[in-house]
N, C-alpha and C. Protein backbone atom coordinates (compact mmCIF):
# COMPACT_ATOMS: atom_id res chain seq x y z
N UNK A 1 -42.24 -36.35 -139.82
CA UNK A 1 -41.26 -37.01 -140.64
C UNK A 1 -40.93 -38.39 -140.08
N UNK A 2 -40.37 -38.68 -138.99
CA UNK A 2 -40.46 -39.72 -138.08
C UNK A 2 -41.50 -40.94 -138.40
N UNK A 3 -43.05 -40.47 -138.93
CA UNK A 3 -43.87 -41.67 -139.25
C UNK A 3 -43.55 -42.27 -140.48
N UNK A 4 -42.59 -41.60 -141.13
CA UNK A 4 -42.44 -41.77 -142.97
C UNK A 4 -41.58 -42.64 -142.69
N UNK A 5 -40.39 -43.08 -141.90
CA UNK A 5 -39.00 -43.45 -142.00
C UNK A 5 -38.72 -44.41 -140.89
N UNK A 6 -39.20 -45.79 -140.83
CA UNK A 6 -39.13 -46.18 -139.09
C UNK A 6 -37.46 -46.87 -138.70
N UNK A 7 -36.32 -46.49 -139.80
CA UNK A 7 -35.06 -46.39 -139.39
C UNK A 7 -34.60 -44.91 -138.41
N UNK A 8 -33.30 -45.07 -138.37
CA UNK A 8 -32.32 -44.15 -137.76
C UNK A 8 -31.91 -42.81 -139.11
N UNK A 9 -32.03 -41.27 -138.63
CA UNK A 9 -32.30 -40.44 -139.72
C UNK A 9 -30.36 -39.78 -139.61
N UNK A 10 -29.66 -39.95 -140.89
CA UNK A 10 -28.79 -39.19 -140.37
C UNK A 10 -28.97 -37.36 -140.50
N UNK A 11 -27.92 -36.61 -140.07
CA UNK A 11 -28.27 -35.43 -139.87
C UNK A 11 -28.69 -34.94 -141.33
N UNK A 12 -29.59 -33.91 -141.62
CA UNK A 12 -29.82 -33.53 -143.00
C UNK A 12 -29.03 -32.58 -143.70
N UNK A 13 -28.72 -32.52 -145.17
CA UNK A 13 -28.40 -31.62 -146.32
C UNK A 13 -29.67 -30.23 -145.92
N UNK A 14 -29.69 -29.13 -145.35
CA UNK A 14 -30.42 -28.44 -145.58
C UNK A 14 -30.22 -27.63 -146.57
N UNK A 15 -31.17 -26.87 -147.58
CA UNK A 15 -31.08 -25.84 -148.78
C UNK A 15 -31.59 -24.72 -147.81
N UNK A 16 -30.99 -23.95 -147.67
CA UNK A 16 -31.31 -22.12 -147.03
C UNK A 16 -31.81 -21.08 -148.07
N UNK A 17 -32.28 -19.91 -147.61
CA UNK A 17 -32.76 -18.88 -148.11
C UNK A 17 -31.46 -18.55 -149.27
N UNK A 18 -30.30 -18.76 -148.81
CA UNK A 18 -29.43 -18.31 -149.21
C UNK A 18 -29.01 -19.62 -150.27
N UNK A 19 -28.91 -20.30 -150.21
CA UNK A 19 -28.83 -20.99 -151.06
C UNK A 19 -29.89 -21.25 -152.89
N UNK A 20 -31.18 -20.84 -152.23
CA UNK A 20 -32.19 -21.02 -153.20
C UNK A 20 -32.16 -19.39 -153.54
N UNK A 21 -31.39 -18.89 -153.90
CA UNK A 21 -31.83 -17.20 -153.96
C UNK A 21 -31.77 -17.20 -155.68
N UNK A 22 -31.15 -18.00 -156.04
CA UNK A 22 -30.87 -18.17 -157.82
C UNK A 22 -31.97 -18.72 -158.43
N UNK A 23 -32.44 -19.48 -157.88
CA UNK A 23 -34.05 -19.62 -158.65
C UNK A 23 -35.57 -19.31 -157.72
N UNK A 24 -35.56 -18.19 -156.90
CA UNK A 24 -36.31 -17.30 -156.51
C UNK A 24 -36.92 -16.40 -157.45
N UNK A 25 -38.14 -16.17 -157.83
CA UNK A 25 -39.06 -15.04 -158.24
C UNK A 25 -38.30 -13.91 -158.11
N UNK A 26 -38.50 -14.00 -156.30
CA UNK A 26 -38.07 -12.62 -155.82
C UNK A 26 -36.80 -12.74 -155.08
N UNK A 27 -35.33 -12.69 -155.97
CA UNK A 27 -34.21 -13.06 -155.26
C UNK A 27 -33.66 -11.82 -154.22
N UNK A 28 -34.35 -11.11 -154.24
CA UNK A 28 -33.90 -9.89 -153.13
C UNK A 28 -33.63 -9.98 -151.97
N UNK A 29 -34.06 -11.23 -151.28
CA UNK A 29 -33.88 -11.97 -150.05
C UNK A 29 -33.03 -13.17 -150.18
N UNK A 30 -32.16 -12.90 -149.13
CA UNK A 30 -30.83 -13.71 -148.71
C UNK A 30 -30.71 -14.15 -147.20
N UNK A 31 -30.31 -15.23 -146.82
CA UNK A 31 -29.90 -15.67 -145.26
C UNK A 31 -29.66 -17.55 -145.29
N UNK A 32 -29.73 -17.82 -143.76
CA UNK A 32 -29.08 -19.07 -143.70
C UNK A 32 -30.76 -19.36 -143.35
N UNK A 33 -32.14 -19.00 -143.10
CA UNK A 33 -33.09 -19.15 -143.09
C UNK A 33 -33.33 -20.78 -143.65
N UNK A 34 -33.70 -22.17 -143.17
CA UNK A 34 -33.75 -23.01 -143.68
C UNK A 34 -35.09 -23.58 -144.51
N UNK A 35 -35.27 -23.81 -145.80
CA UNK A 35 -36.30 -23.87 -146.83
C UNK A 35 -36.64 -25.70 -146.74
N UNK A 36 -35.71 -26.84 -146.63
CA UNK A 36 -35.64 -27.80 -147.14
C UNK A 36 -35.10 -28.53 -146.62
N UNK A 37 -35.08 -29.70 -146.31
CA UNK A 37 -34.13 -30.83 -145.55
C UNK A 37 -34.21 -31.91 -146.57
N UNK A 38 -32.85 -32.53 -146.61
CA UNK A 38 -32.41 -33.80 -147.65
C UNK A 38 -31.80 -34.60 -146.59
N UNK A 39 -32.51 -35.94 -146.42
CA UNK A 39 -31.86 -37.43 -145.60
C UNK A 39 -31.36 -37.87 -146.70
N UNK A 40 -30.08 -38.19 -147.08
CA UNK A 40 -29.27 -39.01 -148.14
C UNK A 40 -28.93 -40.28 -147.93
N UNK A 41 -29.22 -41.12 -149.18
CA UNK A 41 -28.25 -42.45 -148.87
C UNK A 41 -28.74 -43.44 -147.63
N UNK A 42 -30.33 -43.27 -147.74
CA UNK A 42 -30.88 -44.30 -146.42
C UNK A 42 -31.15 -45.01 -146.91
N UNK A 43 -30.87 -46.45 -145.65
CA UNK A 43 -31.36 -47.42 -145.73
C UNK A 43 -31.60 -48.01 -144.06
N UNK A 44 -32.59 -49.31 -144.25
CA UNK A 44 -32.66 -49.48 -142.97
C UNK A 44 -31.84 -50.78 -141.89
N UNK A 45 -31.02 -51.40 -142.95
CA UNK A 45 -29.93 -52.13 -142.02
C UNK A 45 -29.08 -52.26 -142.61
N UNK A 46 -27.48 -52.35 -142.21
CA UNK A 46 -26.40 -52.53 -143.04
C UNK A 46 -26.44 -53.38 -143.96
N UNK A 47 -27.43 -54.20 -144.38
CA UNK A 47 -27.64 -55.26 -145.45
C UNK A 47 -28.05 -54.70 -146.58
N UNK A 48 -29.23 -54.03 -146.08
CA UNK A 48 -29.96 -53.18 -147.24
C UNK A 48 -28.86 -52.46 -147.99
N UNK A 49 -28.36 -51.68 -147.31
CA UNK A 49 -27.30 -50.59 -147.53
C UNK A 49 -26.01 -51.47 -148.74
N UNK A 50 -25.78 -51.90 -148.05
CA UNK A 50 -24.93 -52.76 -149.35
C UNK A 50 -25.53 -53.61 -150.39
N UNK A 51 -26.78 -53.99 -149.82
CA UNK A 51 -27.29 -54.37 -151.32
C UNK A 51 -27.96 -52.86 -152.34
N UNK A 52 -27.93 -51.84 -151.91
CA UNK A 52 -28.37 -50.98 -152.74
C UNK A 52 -26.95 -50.38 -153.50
N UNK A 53 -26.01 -50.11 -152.56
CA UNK A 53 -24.86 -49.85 -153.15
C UNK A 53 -24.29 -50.69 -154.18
N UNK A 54 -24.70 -52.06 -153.82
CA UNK A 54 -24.18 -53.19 -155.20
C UNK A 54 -24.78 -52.83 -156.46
N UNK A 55 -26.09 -52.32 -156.46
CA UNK A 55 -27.25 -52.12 -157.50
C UNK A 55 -26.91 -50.78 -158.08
N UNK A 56 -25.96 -50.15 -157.49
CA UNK A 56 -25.59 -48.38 -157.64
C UNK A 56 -27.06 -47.40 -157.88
N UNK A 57 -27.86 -47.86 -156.69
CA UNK A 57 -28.94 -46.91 -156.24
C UNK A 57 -28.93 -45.93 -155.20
N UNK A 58 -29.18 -45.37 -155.14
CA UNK A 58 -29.24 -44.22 -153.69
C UNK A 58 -30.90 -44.36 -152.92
N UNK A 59 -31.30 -44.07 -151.76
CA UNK A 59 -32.57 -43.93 -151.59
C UNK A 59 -32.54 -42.32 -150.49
N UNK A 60 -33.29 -41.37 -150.98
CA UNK A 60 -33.22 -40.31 -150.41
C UNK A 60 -34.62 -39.90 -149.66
N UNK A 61 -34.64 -39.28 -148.60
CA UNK A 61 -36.28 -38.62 -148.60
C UNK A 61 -35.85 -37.19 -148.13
N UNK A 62 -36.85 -36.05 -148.64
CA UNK A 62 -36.66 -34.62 -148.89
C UNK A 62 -37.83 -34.41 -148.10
N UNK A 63 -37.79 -33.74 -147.35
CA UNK A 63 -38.67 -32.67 -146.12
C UNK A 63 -39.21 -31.42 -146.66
N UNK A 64 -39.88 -30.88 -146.95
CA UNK A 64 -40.34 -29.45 -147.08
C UNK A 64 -41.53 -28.93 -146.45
N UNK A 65 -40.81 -28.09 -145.78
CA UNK A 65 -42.23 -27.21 -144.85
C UNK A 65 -43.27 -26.82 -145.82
N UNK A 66 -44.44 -26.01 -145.59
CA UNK A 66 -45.34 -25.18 -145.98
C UNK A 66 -44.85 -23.72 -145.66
N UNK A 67 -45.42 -23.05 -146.51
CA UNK A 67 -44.99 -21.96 -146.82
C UNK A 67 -44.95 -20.73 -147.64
N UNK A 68 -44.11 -19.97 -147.71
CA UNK A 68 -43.86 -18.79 -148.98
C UNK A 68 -42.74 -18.24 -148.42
N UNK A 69 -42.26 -17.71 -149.91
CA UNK A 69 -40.79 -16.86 -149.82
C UNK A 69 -40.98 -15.94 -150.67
N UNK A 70 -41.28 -14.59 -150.21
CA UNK A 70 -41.35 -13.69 -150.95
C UNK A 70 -42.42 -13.76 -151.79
N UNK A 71 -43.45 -14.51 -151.30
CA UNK A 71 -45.24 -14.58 -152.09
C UNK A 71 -44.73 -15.81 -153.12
N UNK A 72 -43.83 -16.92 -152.70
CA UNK A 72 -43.61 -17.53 -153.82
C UNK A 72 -43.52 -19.21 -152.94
N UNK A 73 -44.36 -20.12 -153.06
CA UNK A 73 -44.14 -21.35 -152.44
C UNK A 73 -43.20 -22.13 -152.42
N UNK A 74 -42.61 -22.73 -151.24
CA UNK A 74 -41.35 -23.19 -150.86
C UNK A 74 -41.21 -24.27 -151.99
N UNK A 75 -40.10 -24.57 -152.51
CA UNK A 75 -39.75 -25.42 -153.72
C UNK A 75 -38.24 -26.16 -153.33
N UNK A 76 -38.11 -27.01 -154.33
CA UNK A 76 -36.54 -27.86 -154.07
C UNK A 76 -35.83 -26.93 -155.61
N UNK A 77 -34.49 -26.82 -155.37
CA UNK A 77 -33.58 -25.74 -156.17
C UNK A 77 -33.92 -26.20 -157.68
N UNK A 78 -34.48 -28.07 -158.20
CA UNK A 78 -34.77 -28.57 -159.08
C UNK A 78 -33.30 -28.75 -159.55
N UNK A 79 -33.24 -29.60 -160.56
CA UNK A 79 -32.33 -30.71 -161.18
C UNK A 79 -32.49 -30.95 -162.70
N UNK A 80 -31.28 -31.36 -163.09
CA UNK A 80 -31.66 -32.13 -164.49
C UNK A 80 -30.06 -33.03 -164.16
N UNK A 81 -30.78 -34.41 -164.62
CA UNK A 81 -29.89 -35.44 -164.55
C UNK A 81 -28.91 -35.58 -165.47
N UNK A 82 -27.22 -35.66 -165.54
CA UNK A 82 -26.16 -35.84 -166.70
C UNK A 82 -26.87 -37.60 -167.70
N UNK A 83 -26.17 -37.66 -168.62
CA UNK A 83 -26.74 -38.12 -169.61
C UNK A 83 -26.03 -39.96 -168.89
N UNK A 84 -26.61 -40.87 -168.95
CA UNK A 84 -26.05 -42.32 -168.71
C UNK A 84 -24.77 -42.58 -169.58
N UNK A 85 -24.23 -43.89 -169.34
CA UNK A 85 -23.39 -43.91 -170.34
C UNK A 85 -23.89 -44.41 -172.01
N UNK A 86 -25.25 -44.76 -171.66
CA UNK A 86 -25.72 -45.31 -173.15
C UNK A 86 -26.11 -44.02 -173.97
N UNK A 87 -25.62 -43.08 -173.65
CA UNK A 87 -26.46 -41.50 -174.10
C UNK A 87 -27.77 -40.96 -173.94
N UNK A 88 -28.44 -42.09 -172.58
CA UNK A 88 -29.66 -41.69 -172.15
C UNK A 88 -29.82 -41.07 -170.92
N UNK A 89 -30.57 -40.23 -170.46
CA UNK A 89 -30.47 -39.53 -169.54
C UNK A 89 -31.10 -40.07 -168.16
N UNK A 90 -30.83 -40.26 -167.09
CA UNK A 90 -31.02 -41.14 -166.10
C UNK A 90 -32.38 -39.96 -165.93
N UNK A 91 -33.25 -41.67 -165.53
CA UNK A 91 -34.67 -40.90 -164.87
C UNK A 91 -34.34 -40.70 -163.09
N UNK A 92 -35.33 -40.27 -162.73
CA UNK A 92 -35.66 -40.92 -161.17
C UNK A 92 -37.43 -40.77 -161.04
N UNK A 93 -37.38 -41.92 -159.52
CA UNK A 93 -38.84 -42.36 -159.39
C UNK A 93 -38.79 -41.19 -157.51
N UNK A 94 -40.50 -40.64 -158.20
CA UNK A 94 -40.44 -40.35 -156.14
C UNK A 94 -41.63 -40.72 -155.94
N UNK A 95 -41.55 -40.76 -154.45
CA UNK A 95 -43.04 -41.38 -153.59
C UNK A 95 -43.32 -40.30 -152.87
N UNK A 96 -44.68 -39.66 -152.87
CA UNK A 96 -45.02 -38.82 -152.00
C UNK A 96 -45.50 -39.55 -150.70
N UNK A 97 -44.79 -39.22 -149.45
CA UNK A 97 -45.03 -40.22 -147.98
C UNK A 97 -45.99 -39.27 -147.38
N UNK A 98 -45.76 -38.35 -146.86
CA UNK A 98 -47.24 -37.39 -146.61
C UNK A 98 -47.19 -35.73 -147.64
N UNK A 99 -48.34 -35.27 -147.42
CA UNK A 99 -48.65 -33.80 -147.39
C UNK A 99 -49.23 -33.97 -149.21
N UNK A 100 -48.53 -32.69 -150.00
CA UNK A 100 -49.24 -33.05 -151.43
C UNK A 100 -47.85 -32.24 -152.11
N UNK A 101 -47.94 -32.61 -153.27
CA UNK A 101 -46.48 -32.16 -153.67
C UNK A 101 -46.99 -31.35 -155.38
N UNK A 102 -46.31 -30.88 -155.46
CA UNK A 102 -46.24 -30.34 -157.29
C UNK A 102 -45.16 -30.29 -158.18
N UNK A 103 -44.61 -31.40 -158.80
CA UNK A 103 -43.72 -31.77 -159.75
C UNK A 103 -44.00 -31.02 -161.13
N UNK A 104 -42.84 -29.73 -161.33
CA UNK A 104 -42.92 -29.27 -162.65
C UNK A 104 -41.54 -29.68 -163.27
N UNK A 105 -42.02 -30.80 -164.48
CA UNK A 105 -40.87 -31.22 -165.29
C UNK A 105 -40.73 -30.21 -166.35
N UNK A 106 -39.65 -30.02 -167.17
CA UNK A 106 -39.11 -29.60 -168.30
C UNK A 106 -38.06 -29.81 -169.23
N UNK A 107 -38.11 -29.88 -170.44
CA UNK A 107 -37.05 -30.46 -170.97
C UNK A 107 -36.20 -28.96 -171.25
N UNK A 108 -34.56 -29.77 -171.02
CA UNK A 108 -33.53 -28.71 -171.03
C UNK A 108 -33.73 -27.90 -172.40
N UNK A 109 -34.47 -28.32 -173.95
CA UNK A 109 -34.65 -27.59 -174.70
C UNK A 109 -35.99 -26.80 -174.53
N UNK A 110 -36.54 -26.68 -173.49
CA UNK A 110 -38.31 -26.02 -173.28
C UNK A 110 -39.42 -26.40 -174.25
N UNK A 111 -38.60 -27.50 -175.14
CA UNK A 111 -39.87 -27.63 -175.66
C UNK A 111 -41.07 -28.10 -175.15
N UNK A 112 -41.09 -28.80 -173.99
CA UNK A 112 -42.08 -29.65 -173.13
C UNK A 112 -42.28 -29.65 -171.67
N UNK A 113 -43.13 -28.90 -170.82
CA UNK A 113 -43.19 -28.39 -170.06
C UNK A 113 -44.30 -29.23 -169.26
N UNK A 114 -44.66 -29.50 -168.02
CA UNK A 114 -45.73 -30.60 -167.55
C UNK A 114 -45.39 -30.32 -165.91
N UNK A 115 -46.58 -30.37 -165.26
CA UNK A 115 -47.16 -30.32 -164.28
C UNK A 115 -47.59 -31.24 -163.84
N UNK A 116 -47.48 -32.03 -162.60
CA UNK A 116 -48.30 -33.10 -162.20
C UNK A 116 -48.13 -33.24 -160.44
N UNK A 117 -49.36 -33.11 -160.07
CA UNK A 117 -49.36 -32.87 -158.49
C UNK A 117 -49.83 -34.59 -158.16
N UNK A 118 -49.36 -34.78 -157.15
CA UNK A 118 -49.51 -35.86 -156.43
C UNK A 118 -49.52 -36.28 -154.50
N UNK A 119 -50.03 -36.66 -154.07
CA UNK A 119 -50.73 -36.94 -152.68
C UNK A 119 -49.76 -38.30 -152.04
N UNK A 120 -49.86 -38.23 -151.12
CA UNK A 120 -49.45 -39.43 -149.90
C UNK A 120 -49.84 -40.68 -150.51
N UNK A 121 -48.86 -41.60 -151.28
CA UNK A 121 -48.80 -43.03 -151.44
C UNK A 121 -48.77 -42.79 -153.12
N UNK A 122 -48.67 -41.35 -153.87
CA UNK A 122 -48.50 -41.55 -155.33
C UNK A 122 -47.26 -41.63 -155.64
N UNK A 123 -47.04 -42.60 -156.75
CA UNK A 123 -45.60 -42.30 -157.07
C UNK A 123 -45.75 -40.97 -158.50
N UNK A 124 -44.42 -40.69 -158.73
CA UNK A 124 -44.00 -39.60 -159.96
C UNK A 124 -43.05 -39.85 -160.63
N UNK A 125 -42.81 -40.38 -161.88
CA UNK A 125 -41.79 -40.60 -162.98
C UNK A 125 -41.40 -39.48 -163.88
N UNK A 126 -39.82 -39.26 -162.99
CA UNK A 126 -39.16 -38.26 -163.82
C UNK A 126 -38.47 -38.91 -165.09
N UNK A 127 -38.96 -39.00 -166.35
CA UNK A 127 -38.20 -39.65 -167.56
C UNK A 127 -36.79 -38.76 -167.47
N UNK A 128 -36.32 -39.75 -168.16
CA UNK A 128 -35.09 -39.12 -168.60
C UNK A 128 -35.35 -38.05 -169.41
N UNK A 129 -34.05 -36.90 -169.53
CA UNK A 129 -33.98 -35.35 -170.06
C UNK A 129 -34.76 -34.60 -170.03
N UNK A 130 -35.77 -34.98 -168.49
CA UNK A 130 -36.36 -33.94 -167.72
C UNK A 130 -35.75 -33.27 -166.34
N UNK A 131 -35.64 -32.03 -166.70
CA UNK A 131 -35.62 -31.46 -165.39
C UNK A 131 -36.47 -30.86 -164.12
N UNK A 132 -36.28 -30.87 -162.88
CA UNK A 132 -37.66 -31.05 -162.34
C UNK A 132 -37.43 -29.82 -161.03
N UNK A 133 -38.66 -29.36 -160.58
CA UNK A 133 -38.43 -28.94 -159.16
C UNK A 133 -39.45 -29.65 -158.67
N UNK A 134 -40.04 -29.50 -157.08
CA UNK A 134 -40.66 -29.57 -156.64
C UNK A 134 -41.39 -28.71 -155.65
N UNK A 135 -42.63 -28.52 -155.65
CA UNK A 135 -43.40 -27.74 -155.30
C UNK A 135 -43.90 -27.75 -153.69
N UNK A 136 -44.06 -27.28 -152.65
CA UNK A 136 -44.85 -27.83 -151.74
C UNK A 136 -46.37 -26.35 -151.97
N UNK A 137 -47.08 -26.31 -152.49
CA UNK A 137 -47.66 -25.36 -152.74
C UNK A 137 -49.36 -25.82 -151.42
N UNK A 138 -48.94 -27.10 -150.53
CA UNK A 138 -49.84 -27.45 -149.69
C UNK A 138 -49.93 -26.67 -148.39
N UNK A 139 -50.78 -27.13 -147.20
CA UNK A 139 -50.45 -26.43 -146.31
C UNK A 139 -49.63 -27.60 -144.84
N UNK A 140 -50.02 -28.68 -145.05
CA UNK A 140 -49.02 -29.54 -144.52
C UNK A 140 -47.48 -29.75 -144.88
N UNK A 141 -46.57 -30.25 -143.70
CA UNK A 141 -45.48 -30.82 -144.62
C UNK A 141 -45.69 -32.14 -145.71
N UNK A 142 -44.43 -31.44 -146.52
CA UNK A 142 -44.40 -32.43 -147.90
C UNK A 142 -43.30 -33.24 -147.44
N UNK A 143 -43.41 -35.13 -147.46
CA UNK A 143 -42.49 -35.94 -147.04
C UNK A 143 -42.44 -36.77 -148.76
N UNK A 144 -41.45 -36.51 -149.07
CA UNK A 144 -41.18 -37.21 -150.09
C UNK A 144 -39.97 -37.93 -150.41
N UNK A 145 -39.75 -39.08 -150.89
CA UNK A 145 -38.80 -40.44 -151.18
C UNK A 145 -38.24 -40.45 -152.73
N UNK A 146 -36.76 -40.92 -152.81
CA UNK A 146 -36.84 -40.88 -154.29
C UNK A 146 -35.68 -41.82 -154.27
N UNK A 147 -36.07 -42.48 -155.81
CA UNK A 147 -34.82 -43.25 -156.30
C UNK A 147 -34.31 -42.51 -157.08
N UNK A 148 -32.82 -42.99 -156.76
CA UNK A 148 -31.97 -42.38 -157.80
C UNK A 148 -30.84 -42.93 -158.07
N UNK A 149 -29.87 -42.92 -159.14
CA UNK A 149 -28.56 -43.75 -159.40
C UNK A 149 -27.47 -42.25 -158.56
N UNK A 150 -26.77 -42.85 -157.77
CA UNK A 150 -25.39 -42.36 -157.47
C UNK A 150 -24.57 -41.49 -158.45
N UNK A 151 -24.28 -42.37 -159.67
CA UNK A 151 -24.07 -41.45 -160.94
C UNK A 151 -24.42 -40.70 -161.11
N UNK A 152 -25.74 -40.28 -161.02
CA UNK A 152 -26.48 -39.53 -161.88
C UNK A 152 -26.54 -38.02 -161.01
N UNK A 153 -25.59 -37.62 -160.68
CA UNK A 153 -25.07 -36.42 -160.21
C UNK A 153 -25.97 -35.03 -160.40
N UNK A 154 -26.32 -35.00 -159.83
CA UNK A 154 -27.61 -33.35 -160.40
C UNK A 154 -27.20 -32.06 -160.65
N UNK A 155 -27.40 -31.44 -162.13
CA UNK A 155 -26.94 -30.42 -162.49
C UNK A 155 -28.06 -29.14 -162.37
N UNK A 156 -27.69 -28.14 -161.17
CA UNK A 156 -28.69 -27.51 -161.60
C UNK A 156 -28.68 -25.59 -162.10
N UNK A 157 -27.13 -25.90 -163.03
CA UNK A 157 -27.02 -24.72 -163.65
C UNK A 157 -27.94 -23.73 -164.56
N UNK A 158 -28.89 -24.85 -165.16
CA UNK A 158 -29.40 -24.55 -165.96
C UNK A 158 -30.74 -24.20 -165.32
N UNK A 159 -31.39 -24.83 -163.80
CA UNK A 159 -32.69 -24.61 -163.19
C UNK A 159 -32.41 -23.02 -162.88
N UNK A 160 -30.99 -22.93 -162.17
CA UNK A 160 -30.26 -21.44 -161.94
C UNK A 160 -30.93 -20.53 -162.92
N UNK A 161 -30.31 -20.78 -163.78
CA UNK A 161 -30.20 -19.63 -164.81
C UNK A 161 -31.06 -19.18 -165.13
N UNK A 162 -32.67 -19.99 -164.94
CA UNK A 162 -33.98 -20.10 -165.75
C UNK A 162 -35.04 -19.60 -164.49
N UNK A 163 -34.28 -19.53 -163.27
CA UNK A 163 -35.12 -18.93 -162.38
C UNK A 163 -36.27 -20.32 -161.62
N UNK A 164 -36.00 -21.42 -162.38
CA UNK A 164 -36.86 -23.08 -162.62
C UNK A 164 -38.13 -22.71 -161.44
N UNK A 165 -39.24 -22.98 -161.91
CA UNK A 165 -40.34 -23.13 -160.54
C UNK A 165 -40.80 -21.74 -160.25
N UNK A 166 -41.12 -20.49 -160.94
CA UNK A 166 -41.62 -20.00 -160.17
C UNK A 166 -43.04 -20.12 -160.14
N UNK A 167 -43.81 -20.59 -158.57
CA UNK A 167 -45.16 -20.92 -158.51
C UNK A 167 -45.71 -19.62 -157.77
N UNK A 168 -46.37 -18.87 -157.84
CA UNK A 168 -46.96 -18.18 -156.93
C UNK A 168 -48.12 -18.03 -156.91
């Protein structure tokens, strides 16, 4: 992770066993077991940092081991973004920094469902009124970067409910 980021890392958001048990395959397993690490809100000098905050951007990078949980590959809990104020739904952009990743979008009505794996230096465009997880279905770690608006607050009641991502 260290080669992805040549700033200062603050401590991470980790997602646990226990936390991801709502959109698990196999939710029968529970603990503080850690699945995921989230660096929030980086930047690399107090300049940057306030010029991104002026722009109301965030810059995040997400860690995910290799793996399985319960015969089911380690994933992020997935998201769907609240709607902008123009009634459009905020996208976000990610960069895969190492390993290989698997982005399954969906729209909150299911009508449109899409898959798209991507490698070290691809980017991935989440359009707006897609919701997304992410996959590490590789055998390296997955280092991945993302833009995102501050606003755009992530709802993921609905990834919950739907079980979102199961890859196995």
């Amino acid at each position: 992770m260290n080669s992805c980021w040549p700033g200062s890392l603050p401590e991470p958001s980790v997602r646990t066993l226990g936390d991801m048990r709502c959109v698990l395959a196999n939710p029968d397993r529970s603990g503080n077991i850690p699945l995921y690490y989230m660096y929030r809100d980086l930047a690399l000098t107090a300049g940057d940092r306030a010029y991104l905050r002026e722009q109301n951007v965030r810059f995040d990078i997400t860690v995910i081991p290799p793996g399985t949980v319960g015969g089911e590959y380690v994933k992020t809990k997935g998201h769907y973004h609240p709607l902008s104020p123009s009634g459009i739904g905020y996208p976000e952009l990610y960069l895969v920094l190492a390993g290989e990743a698997l982005y399954l979008l969906q729209r909150s009505d299911l009508d449109d469902v899409v898959a798209v794996a991507a490698r070290a230096g691809e980017f991935v465009f989440i359009p707006p009124g897609y919701g997304h997880v992410t996959i590490n279905a590789g055998k390296e770690e997955l280092v991945m970067a993302n833009r995102s608006r501050p606003a755009s607050q992530a709802n993921t009641h609905f990834t919950s409910r739907c079980r979102a991502g199961r890859i196995t």
